[in-house]
C-alpha atoms as a PDB file:
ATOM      1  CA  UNK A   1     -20.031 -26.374 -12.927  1.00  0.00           C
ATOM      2  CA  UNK A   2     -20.740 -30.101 -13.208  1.00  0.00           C
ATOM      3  CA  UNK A   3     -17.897 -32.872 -14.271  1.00  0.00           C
ATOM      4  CA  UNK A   4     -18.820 -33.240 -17.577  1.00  0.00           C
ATOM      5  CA  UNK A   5     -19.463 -29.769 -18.967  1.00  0.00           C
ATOM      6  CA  UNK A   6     -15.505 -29.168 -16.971  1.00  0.00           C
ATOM      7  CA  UNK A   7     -14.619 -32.038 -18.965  1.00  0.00           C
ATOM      8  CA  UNK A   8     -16.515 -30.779 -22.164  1.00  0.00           C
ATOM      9  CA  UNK A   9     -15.070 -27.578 -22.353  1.00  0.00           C
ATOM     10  CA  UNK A  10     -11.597 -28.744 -21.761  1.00  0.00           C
ATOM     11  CA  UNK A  11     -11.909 -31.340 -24.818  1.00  0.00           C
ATOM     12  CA  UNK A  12     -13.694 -28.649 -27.185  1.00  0.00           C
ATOM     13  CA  UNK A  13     -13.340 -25.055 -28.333  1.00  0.00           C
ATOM     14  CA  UNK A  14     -10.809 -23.653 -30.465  1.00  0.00           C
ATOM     15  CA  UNK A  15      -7.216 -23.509 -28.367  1.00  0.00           C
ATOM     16  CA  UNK A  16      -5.752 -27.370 -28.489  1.00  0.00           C
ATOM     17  CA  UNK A  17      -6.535 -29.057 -25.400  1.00  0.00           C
ATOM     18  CA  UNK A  18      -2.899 -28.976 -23.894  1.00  0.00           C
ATOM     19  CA  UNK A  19      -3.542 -24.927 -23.787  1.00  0.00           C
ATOM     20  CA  UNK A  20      -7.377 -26.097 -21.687  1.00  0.00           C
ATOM     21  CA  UNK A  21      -9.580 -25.678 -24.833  1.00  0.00           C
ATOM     22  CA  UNK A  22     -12.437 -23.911 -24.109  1.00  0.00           C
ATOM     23  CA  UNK A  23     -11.485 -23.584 -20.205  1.00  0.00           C
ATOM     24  CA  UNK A  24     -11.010 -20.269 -18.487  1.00  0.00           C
ATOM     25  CA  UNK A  25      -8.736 -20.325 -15.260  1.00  0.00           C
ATOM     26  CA  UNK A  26     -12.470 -19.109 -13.170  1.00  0.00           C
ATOM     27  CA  UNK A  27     -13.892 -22.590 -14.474  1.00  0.00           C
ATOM     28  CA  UNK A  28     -11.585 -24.372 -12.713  1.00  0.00           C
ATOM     29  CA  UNK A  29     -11.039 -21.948  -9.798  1.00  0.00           C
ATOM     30  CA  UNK A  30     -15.283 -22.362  -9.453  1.00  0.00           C
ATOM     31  CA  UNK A  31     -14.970 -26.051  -9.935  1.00  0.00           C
ATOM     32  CA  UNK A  32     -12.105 -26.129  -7.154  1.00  0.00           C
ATOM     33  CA  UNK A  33     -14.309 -24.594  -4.807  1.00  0.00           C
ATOM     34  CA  UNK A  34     -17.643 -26.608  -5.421  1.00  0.00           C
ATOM     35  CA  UNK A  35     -16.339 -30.401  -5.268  1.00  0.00           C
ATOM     36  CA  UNK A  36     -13.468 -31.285  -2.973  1.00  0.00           C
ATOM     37  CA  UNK A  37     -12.146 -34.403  -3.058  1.00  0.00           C
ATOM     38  CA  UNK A  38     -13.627 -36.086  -6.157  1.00  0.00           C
ATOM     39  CA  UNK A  39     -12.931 -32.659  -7.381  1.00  0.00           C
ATOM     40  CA  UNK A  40      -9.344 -32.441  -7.181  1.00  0.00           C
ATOM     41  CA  UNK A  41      -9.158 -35.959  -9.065  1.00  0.00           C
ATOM     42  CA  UNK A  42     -11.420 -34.708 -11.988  1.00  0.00           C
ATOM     43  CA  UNK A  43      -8.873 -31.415 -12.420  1.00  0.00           C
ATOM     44  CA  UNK A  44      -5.932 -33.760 -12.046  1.00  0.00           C
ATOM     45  CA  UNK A  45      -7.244 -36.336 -14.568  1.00  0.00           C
ATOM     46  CA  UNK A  46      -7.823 -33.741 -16.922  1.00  0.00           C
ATOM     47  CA  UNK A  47      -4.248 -32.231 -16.347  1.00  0.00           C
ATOM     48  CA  UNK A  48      -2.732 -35.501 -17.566  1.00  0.00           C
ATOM     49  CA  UNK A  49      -5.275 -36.474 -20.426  1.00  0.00           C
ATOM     50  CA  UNK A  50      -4.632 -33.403 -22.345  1.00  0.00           C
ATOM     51  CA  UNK A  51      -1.023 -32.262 -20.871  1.00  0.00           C
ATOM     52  CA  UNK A  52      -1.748 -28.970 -19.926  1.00  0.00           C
ATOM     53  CA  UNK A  53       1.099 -26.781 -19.682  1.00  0.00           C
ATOM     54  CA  UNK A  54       3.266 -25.658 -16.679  1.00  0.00           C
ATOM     55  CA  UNK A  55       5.096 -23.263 -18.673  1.00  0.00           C
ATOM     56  CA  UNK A  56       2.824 -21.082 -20.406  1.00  0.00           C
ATOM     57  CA  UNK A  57       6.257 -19.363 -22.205  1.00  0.00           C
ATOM     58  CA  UNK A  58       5.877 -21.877 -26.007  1.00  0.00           C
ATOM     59  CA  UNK A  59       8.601 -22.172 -27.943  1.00  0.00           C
ATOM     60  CA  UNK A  60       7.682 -19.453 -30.499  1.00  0.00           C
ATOM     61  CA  UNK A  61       7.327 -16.682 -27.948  1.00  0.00           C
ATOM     62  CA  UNK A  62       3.902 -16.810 -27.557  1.00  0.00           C
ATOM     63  CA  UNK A  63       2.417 -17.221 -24.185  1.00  0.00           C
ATOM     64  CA  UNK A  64      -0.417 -19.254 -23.005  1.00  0.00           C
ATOM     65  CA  UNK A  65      -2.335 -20.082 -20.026  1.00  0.00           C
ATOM     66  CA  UNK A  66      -0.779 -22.789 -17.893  1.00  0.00           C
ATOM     67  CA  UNK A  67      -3.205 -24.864 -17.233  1.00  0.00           C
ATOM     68  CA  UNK A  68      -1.072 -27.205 -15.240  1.00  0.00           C
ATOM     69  CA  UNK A  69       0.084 -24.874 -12.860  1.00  0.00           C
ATOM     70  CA  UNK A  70      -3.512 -23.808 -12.174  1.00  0.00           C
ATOM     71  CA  UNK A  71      -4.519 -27.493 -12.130  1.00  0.00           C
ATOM     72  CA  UNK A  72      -1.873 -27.958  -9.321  1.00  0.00           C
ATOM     73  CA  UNK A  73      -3.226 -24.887  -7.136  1.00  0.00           C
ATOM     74  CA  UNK A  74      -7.051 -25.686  -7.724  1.00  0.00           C
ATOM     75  CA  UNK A  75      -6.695 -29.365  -6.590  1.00  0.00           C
ATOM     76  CA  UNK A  76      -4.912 -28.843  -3.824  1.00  0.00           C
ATOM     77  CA  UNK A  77      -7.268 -26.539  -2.675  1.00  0.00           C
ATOM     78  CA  UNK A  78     -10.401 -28.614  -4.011  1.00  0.00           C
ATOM     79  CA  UNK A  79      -8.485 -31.557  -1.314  1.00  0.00           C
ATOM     80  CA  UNK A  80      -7.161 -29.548   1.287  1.00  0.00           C
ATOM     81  CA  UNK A  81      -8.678 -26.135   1.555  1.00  0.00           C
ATOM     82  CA  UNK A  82      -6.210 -22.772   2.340  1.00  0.00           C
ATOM     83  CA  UNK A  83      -3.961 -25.674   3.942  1.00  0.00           C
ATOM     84  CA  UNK A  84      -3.655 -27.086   1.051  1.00  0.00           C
ATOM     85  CA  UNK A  85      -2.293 -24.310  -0.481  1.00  0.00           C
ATOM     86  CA  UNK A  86       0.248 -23.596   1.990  1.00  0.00           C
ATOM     87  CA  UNK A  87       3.440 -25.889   0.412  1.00  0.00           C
ATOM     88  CA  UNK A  88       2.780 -23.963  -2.856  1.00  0.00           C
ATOM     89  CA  UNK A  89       3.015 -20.684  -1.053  1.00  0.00           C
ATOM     90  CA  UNK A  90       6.519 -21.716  -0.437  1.00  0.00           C
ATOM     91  CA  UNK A  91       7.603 -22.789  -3.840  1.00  0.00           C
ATOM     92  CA  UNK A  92       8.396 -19.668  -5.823  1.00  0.00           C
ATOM     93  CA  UNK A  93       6.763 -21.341  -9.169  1.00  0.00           C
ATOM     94  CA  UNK A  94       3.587 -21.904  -8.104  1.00  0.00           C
ATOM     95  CA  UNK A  95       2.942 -18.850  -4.991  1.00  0.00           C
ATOM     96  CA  UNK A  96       1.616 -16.755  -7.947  1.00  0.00           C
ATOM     97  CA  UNK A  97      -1.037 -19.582  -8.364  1.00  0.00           C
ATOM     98  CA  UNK A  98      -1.478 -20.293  -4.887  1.00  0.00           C
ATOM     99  CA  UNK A  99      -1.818 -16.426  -4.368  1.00  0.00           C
ATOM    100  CA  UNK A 100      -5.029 -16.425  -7.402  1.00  0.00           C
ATOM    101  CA  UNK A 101      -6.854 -19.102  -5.391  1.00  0.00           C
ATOM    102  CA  UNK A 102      -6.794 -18.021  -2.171  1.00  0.00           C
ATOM    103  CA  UNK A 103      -7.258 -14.241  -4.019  1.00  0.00           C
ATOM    104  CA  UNK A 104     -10.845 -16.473  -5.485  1.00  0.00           C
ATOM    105  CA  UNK A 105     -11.595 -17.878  -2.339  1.00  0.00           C
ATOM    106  CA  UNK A 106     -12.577 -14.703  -0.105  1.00  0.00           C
ATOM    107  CA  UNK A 107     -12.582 -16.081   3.106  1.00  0.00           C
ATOM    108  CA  UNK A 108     -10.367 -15.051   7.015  1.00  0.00           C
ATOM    109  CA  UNK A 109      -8.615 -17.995   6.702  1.00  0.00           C
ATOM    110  CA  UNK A 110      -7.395 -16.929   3.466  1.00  0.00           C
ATOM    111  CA  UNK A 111      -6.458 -14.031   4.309  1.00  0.00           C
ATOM    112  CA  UNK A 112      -5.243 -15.117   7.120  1.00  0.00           C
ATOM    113  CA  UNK A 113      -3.098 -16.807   5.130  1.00  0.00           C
ATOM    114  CA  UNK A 114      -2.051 -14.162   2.329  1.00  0.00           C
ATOM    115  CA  UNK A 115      -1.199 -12.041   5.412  1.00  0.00           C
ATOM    116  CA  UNK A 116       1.559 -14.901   7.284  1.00  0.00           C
ATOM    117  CA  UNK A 117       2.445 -14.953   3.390  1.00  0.00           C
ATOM    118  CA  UNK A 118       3.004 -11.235   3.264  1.00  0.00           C
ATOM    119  CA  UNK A 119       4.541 -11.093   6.490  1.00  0.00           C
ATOM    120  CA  UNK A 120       7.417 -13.397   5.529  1.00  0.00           C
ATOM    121  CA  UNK A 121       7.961 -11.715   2.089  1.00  0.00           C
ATOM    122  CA  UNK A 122      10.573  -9.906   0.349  1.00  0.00           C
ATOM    123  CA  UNK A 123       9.406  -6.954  -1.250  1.00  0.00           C
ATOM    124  CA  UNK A 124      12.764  -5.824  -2.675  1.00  0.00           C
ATOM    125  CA  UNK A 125      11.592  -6.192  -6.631  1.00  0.00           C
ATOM    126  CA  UNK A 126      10.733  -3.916  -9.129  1.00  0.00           C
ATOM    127  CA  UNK A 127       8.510  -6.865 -10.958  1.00  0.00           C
ATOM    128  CA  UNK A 128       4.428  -5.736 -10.127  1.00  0.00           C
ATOM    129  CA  UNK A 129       4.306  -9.327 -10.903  1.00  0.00           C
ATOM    130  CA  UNK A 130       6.174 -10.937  -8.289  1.00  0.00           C
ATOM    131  CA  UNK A 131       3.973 -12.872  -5.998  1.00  0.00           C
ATOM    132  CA  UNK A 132       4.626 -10.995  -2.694  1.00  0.00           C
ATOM    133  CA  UNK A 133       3.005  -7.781  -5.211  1.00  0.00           C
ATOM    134  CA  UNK A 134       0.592 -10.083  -6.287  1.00  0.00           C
ATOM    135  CA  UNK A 135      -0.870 -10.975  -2.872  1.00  0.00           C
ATOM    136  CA  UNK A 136      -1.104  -7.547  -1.520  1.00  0.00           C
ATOM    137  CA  UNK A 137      -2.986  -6.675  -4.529  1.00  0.00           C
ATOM    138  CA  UNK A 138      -5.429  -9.754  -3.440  1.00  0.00           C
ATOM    139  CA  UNK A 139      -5.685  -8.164  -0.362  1.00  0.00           C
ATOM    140  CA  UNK A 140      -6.462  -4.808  -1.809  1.00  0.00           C
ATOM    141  CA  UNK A 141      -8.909  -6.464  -4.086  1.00  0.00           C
ATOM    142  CA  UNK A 142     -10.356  -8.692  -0.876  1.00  0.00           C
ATOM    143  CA  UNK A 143     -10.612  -5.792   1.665  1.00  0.00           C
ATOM    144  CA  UNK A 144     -10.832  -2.687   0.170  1.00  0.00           C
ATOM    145  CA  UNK A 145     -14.345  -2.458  -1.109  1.00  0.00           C
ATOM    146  CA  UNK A 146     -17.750  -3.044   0.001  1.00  0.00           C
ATOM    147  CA  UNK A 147     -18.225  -6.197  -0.483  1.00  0.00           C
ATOM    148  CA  UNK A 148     -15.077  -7.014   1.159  1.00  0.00           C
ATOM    149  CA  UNK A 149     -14.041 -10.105   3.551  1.00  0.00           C
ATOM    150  CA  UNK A 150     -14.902  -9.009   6.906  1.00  0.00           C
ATOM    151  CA  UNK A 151     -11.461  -9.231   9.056  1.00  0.00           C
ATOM    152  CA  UNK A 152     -10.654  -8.114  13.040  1.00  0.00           C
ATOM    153  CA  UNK A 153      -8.688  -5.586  14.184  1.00  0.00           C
ATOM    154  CA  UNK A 154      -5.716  -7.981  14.475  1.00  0.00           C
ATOM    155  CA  UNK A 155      -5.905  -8.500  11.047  1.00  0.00           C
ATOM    156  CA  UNK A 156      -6.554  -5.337   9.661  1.00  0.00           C
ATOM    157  CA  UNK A 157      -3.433  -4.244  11.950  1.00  0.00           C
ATOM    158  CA  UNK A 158      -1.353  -6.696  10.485  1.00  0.00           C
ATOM    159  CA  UNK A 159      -1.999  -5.177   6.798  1.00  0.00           C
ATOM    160  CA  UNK A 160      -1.383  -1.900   7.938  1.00  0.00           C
ATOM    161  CA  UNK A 161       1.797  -3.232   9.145  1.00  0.00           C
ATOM    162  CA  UNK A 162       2.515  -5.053   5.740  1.00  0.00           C
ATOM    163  CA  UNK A 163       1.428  -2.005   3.657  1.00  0.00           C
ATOM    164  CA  UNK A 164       3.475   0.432   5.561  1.00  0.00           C
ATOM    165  CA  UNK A 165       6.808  -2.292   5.215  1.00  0.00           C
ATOM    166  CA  UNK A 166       5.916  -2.332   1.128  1.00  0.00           C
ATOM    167  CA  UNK A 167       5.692   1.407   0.791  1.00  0.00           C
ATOM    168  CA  UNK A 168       8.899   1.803   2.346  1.00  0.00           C
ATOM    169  CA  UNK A 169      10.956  -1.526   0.755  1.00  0.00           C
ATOM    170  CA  UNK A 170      10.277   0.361  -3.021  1.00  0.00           C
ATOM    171  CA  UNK A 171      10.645   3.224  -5.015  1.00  0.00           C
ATOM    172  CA  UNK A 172       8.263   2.597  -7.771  1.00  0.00           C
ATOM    173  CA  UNK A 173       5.323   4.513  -7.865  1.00  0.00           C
ATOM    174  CA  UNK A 174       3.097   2.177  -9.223  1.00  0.00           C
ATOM    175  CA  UNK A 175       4.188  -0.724  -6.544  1.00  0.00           C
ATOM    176  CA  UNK A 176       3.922   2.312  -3.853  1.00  0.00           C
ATOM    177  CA  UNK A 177       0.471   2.805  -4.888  1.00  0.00           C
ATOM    178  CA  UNK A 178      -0.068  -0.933  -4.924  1.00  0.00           C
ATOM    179  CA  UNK A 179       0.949  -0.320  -1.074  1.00  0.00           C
ATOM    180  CA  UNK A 180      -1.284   2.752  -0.526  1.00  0.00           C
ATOM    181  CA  UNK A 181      -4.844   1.486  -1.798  1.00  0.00           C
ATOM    182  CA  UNK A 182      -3.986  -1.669   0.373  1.00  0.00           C
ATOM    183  CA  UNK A 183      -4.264   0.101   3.432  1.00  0.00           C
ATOM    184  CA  UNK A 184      -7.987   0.729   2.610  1.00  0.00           C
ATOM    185  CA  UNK A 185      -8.470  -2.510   4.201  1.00  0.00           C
ATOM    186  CA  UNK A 186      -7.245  -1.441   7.356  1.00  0.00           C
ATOM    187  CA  UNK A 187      -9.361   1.264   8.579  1.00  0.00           C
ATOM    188  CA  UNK A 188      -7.704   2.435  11.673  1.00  0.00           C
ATOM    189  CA  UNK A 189      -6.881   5.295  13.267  1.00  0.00           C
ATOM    190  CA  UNK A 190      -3.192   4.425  13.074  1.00  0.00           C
ATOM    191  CA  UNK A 191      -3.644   4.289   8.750  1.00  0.00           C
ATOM    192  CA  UNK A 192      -5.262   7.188   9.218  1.00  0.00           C
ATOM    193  CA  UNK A 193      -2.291   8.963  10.450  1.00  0.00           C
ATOM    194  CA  UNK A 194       0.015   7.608   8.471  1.00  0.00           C
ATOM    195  CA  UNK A 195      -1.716   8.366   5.447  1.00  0.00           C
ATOM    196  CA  UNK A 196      -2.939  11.559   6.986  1.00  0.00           C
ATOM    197  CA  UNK A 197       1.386  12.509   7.385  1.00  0.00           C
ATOM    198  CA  UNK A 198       2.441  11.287   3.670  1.00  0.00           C
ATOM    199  CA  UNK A 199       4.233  13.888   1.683  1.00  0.00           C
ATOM    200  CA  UNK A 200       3.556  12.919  -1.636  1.00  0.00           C
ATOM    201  CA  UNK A 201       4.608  14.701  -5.153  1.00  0.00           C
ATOM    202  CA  UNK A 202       3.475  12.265  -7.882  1.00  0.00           C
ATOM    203  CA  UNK A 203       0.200  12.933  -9.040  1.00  0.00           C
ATOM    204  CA  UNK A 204      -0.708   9.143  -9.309  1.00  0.00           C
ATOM    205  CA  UNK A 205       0.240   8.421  -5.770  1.00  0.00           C
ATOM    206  CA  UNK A 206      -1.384  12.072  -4.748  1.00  0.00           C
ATOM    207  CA  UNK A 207      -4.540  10.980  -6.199  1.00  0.00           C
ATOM    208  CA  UNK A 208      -4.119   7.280  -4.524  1.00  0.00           C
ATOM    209  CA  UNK A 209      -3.785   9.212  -1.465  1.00  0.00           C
ATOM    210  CA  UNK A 210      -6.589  11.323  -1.263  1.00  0.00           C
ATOM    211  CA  UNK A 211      -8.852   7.894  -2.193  1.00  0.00           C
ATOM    212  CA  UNK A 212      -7.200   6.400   0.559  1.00  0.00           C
ATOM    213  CA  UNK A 213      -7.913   9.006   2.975  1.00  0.00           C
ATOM    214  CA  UNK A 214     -11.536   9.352   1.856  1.00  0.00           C
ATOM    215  CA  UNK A 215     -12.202   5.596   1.971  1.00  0.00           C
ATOM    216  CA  UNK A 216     -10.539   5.357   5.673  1.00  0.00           C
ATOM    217  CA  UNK A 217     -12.449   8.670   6.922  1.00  0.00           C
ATOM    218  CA  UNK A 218     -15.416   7.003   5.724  1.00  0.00           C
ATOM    219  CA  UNK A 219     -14.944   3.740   7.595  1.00  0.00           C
ATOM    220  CA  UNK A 220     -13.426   5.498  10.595  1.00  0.00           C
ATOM    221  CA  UNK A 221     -16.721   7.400  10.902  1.00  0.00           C
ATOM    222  CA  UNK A 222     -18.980   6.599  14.086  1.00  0.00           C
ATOM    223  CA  UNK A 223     -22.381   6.501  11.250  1.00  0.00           C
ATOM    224  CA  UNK A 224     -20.644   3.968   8.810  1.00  0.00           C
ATOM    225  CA  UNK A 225     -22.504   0.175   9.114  1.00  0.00           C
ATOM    226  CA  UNK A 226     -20.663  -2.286   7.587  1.00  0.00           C
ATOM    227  CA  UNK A 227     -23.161  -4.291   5.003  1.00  0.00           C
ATOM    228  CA  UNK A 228     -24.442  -7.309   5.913  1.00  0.00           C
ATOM    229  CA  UNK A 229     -23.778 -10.492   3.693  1.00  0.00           C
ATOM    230  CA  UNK A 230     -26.897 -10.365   1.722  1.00  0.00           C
ATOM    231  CA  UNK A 231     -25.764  -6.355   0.665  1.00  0.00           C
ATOM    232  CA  UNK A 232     -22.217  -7.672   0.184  1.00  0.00           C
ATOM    233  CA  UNK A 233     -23.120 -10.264  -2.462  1.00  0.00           C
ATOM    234  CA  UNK A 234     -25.579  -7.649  -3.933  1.00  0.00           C
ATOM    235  CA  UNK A 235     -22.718  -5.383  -4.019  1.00  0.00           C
ATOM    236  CA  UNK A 236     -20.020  -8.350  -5.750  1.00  0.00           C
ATOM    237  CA  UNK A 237     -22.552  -8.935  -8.134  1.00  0.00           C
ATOM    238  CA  UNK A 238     -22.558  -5.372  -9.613  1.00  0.00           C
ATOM    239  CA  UNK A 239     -19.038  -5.210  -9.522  1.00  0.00           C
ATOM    240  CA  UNK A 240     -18.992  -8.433 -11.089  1.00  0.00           C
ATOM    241  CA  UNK A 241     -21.006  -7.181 -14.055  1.00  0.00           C
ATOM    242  CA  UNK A 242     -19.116  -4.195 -14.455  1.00  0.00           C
ATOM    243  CA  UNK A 243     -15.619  -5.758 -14.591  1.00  0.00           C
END
């Protein structure tokens, strides 16, 4: 997206400008990722020209998208890259937004980086919300279909390792499946087993289960070829359509 149709749609459309106008959150998150520097100080000068929102709670109970908080994320990323992100990672108001980016972004380092994230978290919370829910769900969204980020071993043993730790840290069966369809992104013999061992009585998380265990038999097997980038964004674009 150029500067000025960013800048067009943010002035125009039917939501008052301090709620983005005619922006969506992917306009910015596309805009983020195309112009760096000059980009970050386009997002940020349109943050303070129309006062976007950090709280997207208004006053009457209605909710809204906060454009500022987004704002914040995007530029920093737009500036800095996944490092850029990092500090927001660590301030519970904005990790959610952080979490979306680097969720947008699709690339080792960031999941490199939604991984250290992981690894640090607390997933003591009923909230599907909460951020450390939120980023394995990126990671589930990032690695556990065709078109997904392609990751080593060290990796994909580190989100068994954070899968397993979620599974076990909740009670709530959608959170638990949350956990399960993760570990699609980790095809290794060690999922395998521990998917393969799981005594399971809810029929959400038995059908989760038996998805799981197809996917990882599937990538486990000696015939399966990974696509190569061209199939991938073949494959993102159909899912992109269909979504």
């Amino acid at each position: 997206m150029k500067f000025n149709v960013l800048a067009q749609k943010a002035a125009k459309g039917s939501a008052p400008a301090a709620y983005g106008g005619a922006l969506e959150v992917e306009h910015l998150i596309g805009f983020a990722r195309v112009h760096g520097t000059e980009g970050a100080a386009e997002i940020e000068r349109l943050s303070a020209l129309h006062g976007w929102l950090d709280d997207g709670l208004l006053p009457d109970g209605r909710r809204v998208v906060p454009f500022g908080r987004w704002a914040t994320a995007c530029a920093a990323y737009a500036r800095d890259g996944v490092a850029g992100l990092r500090p927001l990672l660590a301030d519970p108001a904005m990790a959610s937004f952080a979490i979306g980016m680097l969720e947008a972004v699709r690339t080792r380092d960031a999941i490199t980086e939604l991984l250290a994230y992981c690894e640090r978290a607390d997933w003591h919370t009923s909230n599907a919300d909460a951020a450390p829910w939120s980023a394995l769900g990126a990671l589930n969204m990032q690695l556990s279909f065709e078109d997904s980020v392609p990751i080593d071993a060290t990796l994909q043993h580190a989100l068994y390792e954070t899968a397993v730790k979620a599974w076990g840290a909740t009670s709530i069966t959608h959170l638990k499946a949350v956990a399960l369809y993760a570990l699609r992104g980790a095809p290794l013999a060690a999922s395998l087993a521990w998917v393969d061992a799981l005594v399971v009585a809810d029929p959400a998380l038995v059908s989760a289960r038996r998805l799981v265990l197809k996917s990882l038999n599937r990538r486990l097997d000696a015939s399966y070829a990974t696509p190569d980038a061209r199939k991938r964004r073949e494959i993102a674009k159909v899912r992109g359509r269909a979504t």
